[in-house]
Protein backbone atom coordinates (compact mmCIF):
# COMPACT_ATOMS: atom_id res chain seq x y z
CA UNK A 1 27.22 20.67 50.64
CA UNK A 2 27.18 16.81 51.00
CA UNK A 3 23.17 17.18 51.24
CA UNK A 4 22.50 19.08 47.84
CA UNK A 5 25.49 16.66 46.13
CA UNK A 6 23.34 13.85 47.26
CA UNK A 7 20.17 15.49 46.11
CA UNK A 8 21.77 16.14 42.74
CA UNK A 9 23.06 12.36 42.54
CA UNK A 10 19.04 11.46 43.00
CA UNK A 11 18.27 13.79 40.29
CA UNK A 12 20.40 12.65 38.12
CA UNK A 13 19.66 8.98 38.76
CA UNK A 14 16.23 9.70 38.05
CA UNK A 15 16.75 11.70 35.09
CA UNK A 16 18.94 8.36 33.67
CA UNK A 17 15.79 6.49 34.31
CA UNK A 18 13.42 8.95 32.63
CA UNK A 19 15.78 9.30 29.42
CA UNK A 20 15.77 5.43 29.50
CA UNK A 21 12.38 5.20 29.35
CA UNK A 22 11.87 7.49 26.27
CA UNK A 23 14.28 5.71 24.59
CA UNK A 24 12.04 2.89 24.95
CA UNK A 25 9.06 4.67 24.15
CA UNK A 26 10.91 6.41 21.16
CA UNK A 27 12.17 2.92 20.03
CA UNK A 28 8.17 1.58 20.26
CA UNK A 29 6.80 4.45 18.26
CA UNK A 30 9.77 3.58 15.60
CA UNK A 31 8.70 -0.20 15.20
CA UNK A 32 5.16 1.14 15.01
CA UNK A 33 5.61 3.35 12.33
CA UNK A 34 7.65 0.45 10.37
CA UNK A 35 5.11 -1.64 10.89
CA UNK A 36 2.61 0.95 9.33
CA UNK A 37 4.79 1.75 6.76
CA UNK A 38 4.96 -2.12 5.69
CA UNK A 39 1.06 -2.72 5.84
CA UNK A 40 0.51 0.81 3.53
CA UNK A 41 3.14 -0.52 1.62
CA UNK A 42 1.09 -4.12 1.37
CA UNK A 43 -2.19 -2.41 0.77
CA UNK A 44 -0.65 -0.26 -1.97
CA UNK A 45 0.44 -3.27 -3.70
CA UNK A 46 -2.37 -5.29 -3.38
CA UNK A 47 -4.64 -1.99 -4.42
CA UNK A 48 -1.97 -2.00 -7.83
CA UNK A 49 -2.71 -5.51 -8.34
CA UNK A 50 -6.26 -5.61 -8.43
CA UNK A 51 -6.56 -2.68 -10.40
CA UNK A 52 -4.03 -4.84 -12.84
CA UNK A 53 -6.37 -7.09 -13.03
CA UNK A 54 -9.50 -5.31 -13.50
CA UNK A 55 -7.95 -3.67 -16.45
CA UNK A 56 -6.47 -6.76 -17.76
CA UNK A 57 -10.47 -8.00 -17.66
CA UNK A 58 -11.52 -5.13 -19.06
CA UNK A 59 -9.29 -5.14 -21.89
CA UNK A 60 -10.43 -8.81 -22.69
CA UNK A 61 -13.70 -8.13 -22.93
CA UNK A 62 -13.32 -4.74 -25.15
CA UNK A 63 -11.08 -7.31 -27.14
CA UNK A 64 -14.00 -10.13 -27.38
CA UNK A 65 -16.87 -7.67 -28.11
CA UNK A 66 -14.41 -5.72 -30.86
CA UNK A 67 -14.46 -9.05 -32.72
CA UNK A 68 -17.90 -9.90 -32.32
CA UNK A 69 -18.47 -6.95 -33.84
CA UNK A 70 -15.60 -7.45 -36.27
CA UNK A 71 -17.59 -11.05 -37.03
CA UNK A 72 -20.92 -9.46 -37.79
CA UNK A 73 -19.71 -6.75 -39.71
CA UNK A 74 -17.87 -9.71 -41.59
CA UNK A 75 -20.98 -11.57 -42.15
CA UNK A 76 -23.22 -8.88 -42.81
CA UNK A 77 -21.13 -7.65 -45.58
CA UNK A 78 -20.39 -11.24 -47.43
CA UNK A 79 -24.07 -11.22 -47.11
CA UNK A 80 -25.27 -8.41 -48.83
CA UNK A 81 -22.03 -8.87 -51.03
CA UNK A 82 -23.19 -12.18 -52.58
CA UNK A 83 -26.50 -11.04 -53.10
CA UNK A 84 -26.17 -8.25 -54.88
């Protein structure tokens, strides 16, 4: 009886250590998938940004070549206005 309390003292020591250890492995896993959530996070933001700033470009140069255009059509019609 003394034997198989002994054995199941061992067990249970051992099983102690095994739980402690996937705590630690379950606590590694947990800082590694806040650590990916934080760079997705980063690369989402700087993905946003640039694409802010692409469209902010774009929209200037729509902008500059409307009044270009704007400018011409200006000058072409006070043009043929004062000649005719």
């Amino acid at each position: 009886m003394e034997e198989r309390m002994a054995k199941l003292e061992v067990a249970i020591y051992e099983m102690r250590e095994m739980i402690g250890e996937v705590k630690g492995i379950v606590s590694e896993l947990s800082k590694r998938v806040d650590d990916l959530g934080d760079n997705v996070s980063k690369r989402v933001d700087d993905l946003r940004s640039d694409t802010d700033h692409k469209f902010s470009l774009v929209l200037w140069e729509v902008t500059i070549w409307f009044m270009i255009l704007m400018l011409v059509v200006s000058i072409w019609s006070y043009l043929i206005l004062n000649i005719v």
